[in-house]
Every structure is written in structure tokens, then in C-alpha cells.
Protein backbone atom coordinates (compact mmCIF):
# COMPACT_ATOMS: atom_id res chain seq x y z
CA UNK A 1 0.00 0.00 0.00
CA UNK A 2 1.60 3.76 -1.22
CA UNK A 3 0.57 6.10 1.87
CA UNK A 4 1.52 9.77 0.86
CA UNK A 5 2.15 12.21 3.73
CA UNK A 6 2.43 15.82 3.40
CA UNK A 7 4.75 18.04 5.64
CA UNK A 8 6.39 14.58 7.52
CA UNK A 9 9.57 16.45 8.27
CA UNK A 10 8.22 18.37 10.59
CA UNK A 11 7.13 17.36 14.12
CA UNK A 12 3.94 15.58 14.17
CA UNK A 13 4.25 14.40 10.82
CA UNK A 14 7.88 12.55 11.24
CA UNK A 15 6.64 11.05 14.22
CA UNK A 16 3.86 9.54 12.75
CA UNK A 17 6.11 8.17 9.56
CA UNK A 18 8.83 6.63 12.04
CA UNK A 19 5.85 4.89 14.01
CA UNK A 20 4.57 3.53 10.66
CA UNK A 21 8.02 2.49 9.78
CA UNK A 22 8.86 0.80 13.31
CA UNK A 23 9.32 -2.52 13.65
CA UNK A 24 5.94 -3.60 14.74
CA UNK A 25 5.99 -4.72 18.26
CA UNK A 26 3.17 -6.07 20.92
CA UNK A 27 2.06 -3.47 23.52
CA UNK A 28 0.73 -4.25 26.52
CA UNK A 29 -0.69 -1.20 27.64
CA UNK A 30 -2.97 -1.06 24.21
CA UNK A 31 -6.48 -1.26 24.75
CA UNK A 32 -8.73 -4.26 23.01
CA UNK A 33 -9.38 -3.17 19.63
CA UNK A 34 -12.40 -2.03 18.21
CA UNK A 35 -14.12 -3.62 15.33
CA UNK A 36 -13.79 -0.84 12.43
CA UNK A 37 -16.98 0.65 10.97
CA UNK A 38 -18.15 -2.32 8.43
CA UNK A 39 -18.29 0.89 5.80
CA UNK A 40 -15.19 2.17 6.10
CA UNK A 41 -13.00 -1.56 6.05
CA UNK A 42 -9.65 -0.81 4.86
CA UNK A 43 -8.59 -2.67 1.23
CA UNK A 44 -4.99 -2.34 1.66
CA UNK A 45 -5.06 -3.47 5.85
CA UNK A 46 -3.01 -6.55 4.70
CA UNK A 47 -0.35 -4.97 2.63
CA UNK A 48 2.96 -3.23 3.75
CA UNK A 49 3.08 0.21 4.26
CA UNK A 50 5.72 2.21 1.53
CA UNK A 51 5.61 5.89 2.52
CA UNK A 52 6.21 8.96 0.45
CA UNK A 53 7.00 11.97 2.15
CA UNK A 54 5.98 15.42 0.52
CA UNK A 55 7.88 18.41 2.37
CA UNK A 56 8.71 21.66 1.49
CA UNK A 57 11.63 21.76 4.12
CA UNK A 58 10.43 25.15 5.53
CA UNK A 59 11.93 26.71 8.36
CA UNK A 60 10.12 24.01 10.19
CA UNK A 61 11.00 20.90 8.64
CA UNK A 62 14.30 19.16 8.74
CA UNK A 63 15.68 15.85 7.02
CA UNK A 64 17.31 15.07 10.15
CA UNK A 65 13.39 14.04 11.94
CA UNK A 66 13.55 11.02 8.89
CA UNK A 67 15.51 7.93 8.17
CA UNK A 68 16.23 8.57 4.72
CA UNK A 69 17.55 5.27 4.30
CA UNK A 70 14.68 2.95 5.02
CA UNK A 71 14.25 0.55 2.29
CA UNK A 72 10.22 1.89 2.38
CA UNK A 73 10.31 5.45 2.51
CA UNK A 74 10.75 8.12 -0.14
CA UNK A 75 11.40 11.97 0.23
CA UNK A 76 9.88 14.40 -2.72
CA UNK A 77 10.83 18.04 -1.67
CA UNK A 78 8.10 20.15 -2.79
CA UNK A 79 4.96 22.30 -2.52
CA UNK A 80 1.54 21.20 -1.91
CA UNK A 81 0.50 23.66 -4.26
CA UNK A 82 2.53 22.40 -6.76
CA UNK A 83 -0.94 20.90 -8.62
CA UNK A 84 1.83 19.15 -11.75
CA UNK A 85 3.94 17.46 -8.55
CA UNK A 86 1.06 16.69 -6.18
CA UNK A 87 -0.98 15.39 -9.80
CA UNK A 88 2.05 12.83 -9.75
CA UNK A 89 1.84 11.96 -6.46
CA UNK A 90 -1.77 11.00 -6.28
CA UNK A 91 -1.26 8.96 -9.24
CA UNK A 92 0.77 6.52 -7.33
CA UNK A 93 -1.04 6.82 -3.93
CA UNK A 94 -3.38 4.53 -2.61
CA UNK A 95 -4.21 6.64 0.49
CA UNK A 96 -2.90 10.53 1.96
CA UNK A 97 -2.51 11.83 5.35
CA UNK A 98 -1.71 15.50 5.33
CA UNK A 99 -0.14 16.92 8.04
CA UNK A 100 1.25 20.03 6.06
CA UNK A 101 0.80 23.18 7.27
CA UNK A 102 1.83 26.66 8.80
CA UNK A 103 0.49 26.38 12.11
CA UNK A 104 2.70 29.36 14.39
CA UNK A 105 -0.24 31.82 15.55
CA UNK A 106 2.19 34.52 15.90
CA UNK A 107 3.20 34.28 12.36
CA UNK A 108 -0.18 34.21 11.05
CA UNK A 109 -0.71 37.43 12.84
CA UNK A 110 1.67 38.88 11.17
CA UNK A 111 1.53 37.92 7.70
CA UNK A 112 -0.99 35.72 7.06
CA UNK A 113 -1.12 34.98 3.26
CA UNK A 114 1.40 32.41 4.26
CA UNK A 115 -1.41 30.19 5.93
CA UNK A 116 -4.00 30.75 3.58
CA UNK A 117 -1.70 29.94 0.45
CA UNK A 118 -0.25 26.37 2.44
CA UNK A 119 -3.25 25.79 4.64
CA UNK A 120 -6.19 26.28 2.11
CA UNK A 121 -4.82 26.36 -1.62
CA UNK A 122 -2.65 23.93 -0.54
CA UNK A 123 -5.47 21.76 1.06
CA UNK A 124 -7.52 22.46 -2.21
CA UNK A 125 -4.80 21.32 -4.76
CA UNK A 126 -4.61 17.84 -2.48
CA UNK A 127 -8.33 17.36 -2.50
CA UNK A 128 -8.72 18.33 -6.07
CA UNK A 129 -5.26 15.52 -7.74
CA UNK A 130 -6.92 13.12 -4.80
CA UNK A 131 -10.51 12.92 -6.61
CA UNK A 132 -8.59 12.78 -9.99
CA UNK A 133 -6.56 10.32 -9.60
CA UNK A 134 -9.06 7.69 -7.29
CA UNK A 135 -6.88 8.18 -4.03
CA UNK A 136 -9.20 6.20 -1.60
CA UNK A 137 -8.63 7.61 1.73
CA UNK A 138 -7.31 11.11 2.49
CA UNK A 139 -6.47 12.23 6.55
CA UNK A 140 -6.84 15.63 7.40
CA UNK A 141 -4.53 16.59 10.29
CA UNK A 142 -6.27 19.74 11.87
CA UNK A 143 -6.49 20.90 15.08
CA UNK A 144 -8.52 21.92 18.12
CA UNK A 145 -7.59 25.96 17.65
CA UNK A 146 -10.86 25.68 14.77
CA UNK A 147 -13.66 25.90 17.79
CA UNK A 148 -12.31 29.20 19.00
CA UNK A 149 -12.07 29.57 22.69
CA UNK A 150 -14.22 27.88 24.84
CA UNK A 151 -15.10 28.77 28.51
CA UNK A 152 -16.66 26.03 30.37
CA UNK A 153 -17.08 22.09 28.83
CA UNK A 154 -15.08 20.91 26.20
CA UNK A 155 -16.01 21.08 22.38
CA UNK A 156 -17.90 18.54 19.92
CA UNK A 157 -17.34 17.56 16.57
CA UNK A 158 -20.55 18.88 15.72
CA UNK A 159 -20.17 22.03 17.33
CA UNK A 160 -19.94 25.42 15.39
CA UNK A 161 -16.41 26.70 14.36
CA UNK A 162 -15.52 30.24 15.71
CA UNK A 163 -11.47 30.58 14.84
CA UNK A 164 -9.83 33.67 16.14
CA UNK A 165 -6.35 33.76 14.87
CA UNK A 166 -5.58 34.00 10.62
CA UNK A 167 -3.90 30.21 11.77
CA UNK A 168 -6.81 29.06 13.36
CA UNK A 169 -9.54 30.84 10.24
CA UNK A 170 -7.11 28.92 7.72
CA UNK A 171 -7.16 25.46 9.26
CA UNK A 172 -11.20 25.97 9.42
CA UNK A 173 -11.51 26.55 5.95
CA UNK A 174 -9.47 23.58 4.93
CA UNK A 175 -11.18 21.45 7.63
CA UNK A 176 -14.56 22.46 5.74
CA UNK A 177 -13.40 21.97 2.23
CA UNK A 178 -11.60 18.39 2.66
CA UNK A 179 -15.79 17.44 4.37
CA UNK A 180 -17.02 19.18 1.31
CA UNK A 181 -15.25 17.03 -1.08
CA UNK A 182 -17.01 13.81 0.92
CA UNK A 183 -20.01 15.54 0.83
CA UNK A 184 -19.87 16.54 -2.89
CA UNK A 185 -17.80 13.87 -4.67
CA UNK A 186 -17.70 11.29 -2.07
CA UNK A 187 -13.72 10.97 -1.48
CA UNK A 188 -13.38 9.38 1.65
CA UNK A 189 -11.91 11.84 3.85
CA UNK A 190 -11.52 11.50 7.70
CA UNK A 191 -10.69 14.85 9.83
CA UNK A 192 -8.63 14.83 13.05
CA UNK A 193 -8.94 17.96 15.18
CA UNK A 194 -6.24 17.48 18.40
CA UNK A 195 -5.28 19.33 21.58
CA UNK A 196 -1.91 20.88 21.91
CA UNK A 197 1.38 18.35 21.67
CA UNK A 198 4.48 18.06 23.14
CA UNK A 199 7.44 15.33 22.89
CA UNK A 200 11.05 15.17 21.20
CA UNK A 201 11.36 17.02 17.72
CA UNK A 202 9.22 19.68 18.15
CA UNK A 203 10.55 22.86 16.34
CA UNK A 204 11.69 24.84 19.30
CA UNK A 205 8.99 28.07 18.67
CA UNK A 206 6.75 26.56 20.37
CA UNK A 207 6.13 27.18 24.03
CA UNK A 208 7.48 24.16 25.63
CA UNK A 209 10.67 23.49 23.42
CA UNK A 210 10.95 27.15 23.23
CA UNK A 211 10.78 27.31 27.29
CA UNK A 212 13.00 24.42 27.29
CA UNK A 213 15.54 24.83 25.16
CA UNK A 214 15.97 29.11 26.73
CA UNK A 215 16.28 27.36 30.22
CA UNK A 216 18.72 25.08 29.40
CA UNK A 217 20.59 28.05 27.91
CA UNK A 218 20.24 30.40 31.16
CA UNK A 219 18.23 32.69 29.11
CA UNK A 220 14.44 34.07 30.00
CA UNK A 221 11.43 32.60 28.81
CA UNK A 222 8.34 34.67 27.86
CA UNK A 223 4.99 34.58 29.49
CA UNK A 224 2.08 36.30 27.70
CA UNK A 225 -0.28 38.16 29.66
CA UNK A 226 -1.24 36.69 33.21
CA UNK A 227 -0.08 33.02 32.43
CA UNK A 228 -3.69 32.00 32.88
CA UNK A 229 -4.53 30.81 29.40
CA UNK A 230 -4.63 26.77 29.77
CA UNK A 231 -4.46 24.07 27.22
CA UNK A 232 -4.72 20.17 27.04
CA UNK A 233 -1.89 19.02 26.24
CA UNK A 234 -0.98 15.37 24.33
CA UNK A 235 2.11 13.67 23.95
CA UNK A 236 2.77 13.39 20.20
CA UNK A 237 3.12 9.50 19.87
CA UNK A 238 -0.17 9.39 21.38
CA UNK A 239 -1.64 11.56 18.80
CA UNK A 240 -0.05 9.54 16.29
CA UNK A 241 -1.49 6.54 17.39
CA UNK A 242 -5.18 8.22 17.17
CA UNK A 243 -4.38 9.91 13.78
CA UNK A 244 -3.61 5.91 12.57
CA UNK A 245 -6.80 5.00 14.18
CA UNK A 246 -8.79 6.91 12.43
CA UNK A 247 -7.03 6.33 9.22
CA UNK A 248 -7.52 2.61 9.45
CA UNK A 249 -10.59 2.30 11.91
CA UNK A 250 -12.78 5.73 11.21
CA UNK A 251 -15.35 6.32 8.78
CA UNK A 252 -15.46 8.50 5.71
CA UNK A 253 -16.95 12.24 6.22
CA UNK A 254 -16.49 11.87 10.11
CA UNK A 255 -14.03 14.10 12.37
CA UNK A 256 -12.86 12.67 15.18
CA UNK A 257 -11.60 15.23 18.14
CA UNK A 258 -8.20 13.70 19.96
CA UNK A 259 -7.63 14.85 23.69
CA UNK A 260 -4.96 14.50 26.11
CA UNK A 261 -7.12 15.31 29.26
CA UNK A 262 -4.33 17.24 30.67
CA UNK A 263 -5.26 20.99 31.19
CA UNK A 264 -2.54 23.23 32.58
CA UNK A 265 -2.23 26.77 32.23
CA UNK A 266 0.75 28.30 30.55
CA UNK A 267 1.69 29.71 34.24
CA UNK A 268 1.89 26.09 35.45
CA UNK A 269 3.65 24.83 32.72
CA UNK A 270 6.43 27.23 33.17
CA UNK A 271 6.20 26.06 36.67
CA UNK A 272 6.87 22.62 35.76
CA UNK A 273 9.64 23.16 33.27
CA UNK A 274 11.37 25.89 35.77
CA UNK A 275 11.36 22.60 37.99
CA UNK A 276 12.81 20.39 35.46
CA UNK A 277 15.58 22.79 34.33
CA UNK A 278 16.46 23.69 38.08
CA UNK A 279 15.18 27.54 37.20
CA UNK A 280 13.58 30.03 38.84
CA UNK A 281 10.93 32.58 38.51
CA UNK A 282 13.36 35.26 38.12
CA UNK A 283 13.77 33.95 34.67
CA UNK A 284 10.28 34.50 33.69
CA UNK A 285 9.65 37.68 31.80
CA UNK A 286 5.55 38.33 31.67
CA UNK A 287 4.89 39.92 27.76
CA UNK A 288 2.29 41.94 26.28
CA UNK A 289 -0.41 39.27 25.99
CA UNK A 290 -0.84 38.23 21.93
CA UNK A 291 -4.01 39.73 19.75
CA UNK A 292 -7.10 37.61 20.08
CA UNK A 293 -5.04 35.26 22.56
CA UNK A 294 -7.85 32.39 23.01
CA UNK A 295 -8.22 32.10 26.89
CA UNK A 296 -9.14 28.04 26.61
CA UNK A 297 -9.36 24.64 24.68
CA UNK A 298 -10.61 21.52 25.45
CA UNK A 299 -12.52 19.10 22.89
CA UNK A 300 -14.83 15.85 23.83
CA UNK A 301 -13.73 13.00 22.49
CA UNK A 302 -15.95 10.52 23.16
CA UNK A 303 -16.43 9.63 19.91
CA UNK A 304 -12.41 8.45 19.29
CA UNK A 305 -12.58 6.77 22.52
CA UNK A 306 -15.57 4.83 22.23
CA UNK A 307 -15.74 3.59 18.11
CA UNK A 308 -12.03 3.48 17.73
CA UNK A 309 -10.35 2.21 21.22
CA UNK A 310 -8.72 5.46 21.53
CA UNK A 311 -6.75 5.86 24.96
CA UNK A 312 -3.38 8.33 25.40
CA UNK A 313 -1.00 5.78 26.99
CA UNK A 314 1.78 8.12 27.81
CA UNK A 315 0.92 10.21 30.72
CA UNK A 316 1.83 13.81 31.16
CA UNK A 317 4.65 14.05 33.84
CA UNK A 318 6.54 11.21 32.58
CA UNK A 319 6.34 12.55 28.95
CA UNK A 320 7.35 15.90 30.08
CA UNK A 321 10.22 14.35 32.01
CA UNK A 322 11.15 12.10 28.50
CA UNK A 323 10.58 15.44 26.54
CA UNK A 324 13.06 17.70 28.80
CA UNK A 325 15.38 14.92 28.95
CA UNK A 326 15.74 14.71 24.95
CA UNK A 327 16.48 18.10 24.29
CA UNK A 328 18.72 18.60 27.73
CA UNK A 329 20.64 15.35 25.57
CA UNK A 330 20.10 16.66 21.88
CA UNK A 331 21.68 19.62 21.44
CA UNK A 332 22.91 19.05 18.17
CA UNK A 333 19.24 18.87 16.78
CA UNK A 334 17.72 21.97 18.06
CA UNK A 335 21.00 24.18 18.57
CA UNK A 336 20.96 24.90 14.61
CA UNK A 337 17.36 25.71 14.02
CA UNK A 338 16.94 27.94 16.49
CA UNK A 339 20.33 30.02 14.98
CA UNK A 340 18.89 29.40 11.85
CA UNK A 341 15.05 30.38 13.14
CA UNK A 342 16.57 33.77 14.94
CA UNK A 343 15.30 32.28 18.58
């Protein structure tokens, strides 16, 4: 079976090629699976897995998250909007998950044809070669920033969308055209909508690589606004495991929220990394809070849990510990982008 998967060199997206490419392994601590929808049963379940990876190598992405050299994985640099490449692509793809994206709020607030060009055209030149070319399965990697902030509860699939940021407005819109195309043409597609994540190989501009990595280097990490904004927060092999879930498991035209049930606000995050770097509050600089800052997340996902078996295995202090540990030890990885990023 050819699986194409846009934007695996960066973080979620390499994580979830290694784990297809891993030795496969018993695990104890996996719940009993769940029959998969008799609608959605997967032709290619039986085959091996031979992965093409379709990256642009932004500032984002590096070559050093893949193993180049496994006998069933191929790298294509190039853009998603690239309809002659992507065309090509599809034409020798059984199934897609697309994890490609521009996803940094704070760059979408400040120039934010970038996420509309990669995060809708791009979605829209996918969809379109998929339907030409009889691709039959595409993943759509989004994320839980779509529902806008939410004050009390936790979100549904079938709730409203209300994005605030030009990120969160751009991931909407491709969220709704990928369930248009089901809708319309019938291409199965499947949409995942996750909390926040965290684990090795996350590009250090986010807050707790960022937080991590400026700790480690004696520097000052900043705080925006009273600290009081909270997220869930997932480790990323966890998410993997629900993205390939749904892929094999879900049903076509359905989006399935993923949740880490682990809400901490940012002020108690810091307080947990200060802890694991041996800081101190006097290395915590509060900021001018960012425009249209959502104040909350949280999605239900009842729905993953209950048709597809979905459970996070990894829980949060130990993968925080794991996560702190692995750039404390990996220097070498993170030291170069963030010279190269400006951080």
C-alpha cells in the first residue's frame, strides 16, 4: 500500500512516519481493539506500508526528523500547491494523510497569506489531484484551535467553528473543504482535530521546546499576559497513534476530536519546566499578551474513545520528564534551528 504524507519532516508528521516504519511490536498497555466501521474496512489493511514523504523543508521541517535510508520510505521536496507534482503523487497513492501546514499563531498574525496559500490552496490542490486520480482515503490533520475559545465544557465535533487567529480561520476553511469534497464527490476523507502536543522534535517556537531549550541556555522565557490561558496538552506519539486509528478504523466524512485530558495553564507549565531545568521565577519575563489570545481549549472526544479504542498511553509528567530529557541530551538537533530560526 503507497501512503503519501504531506509536511512529515516536521514534528507531528515525522513522528507519525517513524511509528509507521517501526518494527511492529506487541504493547501491553494497548487497549482491546475495536471492530472498524463495516463501511469504512480498509482494502490495503493486509499490505505493507511504503511511505512517500511530501515536504517543502520550511523553516520548520528538517531531514534530520527522517531515516532517509529505510528501504520503504521516499522523500519528494516540494509544494503542496505544486498541482503538476502533487498530480504525480496521487497517481501513485493509494491513500494521503496531510499533516502540512503553517500552524505558528504569531506568524499568522503577522503575515498571514502564508497560511491561507499552504493551509487552504494547498489543502484544495490535495483534495482536487486526490478525486482525480481515485486516491481512496485522504487524513486531514487539523487541530482543536478551529472551535475558537471555549469557557466552560469541552467542544464537539458537531459544534460550530468560531477561529480567532488568521492560523486558526485557515485550518477551518481547509477542515470544511476536505468534508465538502465527501459531501460533494464522495472521497473518503476522515478529519482529526487534536489538543496541543508536546514530545522530542518539536521545532523549538513553540512554548514548551521554546521554554526548554531558553532554560537550558540560562536565558528568560516569555509569558504572555497573566499566564492563565490553559491548554490540554498530548504527547505526540499518542496523537499519532489516534491519527492511525482513524485512518484505518474511522469512517469516511467523520471528524474525530483527539484529547490528552491534561489541562494546565501556561503559568503552570512554566512552573513545571522551571522545575525540570532547576530555574527560577526570576527567569520568567511576563509579555504583552498576543491579539485575540484564546483564553481556553478543550474538545470531547468521546467519539475516538468509544468507536475506535482510543486511549493516550503516555501520561503527562513522565512525557514531560522524557521530553526535557531529549532536548537537555540533543543539542545538536535543536541548537541549529533555532540560529537558523533567529530564537
Amino acid at each position: 500500500m503507497n501512503l503519501l504524507v504531506t509536511g512529515a519532516a516536521g514534528f507531528i508528521g515525522s513522528t507519525y512516519v517513524r511509528m509507521l516504519l517501526a518494527p511492529a511490536a506487541p504493547d501491553p498497555a494497548a487497549p482491546d481493539p475495536v471492530a472498524p466501521d463495516p463501511d469504512a474496512a480498509d482494502p490495503d489493511a493486509s499490505e505493507e506500508i511504503r511511505v512517500t514523504v511530501l515536504d517543502k523543508l520550511t523553516y520548520a521541517g528538517t531531514l534530520d526528523n527522517l531515516t532517509l535510508s529505510h528501504p520503504r520510505l521516499r522523500f519528494v521536496y516540494g509544494d503542496i500547491c505544486d498541482e503538476d507534482l502533487v498530480g504525480k503523487l496521487m497517481s501513485e497513492a493509494d491513500q494521503v494523510v496531510h499533516f502540512a501546514a503553517e500552524s505558528h499563531v504569531d506568524n499568522s498574525i503577522a503575515a498571514a497569506g502564508d497560511f491561507v496559500r499552504t493551509n487552504v490552496v494547498g489543502t484544495h490542490t490535495l483534495l482536487e489531484q486526490a478525486l482525480a486520480h481515485g486516491v481512496r482515503r485522504f487524513v486531514h490533520v487539523s487541530t482543536d484551535e478551529v472551535y475558537g475559545s471555549v469557557e466552560t465544557g469541552r467542544s464537539h465535533e458537531t459544534d460550530a467553528l468560531d477561529p480567532n487567529s488568521p492560523y486558526a480561520a485557515s485550518k477551518a476553511a481547509s477542515d470544511l473543504l476536505a468534508l465538502a469534497y465527501h459531501r460533494t464527490h464522495g472521497l473518503d476523507v476522515r478529519v482529526t482535530r487534536c489538543c496541543n502536543n508536546y514530545g522530542p522534535r518539536q521545532f523549538p517556537e513553540k512554548l514548551i521546546p521554546l521554554f526548554i531549550t531558553r532554560l537550558l541556555d540560562g536565558q528568560k522565557v516569555p509569558l504572555y499576559g497573566d499566564g492563565q490561558h490553559k491548554r490540554d496538552w498530548l504527547h505526540v506519539d499518542d496523537h499519532c497513534r489516534a491519527i492511525e486509528l482513524v485512518r484505518t478504523a474511522g469512517a469516511p466524512g467523520e471528524v474525530y476530536n483527539i484529547s490528552g485530558h491534561t489541562e494546565l495553564t501556561n503559568h503552570q507549565i512554566t512552573g513545571l519546566l522551571l522545575e525540570a531545568v532547576g530555574g527560577d521565577w526570576d527567569q520568567v519575563a511576563y509579555v504583552t499578551d498576543r491579539k485575540a489570545h484564546d483564553r481556553r481549549y478543550a474538545v470531547h472526544d468521546d467519539k475516538a474513545r468509544t468507536r475506535l479504542g482510543y486511549r493516550p498511553r503516555r501520561d503527562f509528567p513522565r512525557g514531560l520528564a522524557e521530553t526535557v530529557a531529549w532536548y537537555r541530551h540533543n543539542r545538536s538537533w535543536w541548537e541549529p534551528l533555532k540560529r537558523r530560526a533567529g530564537l
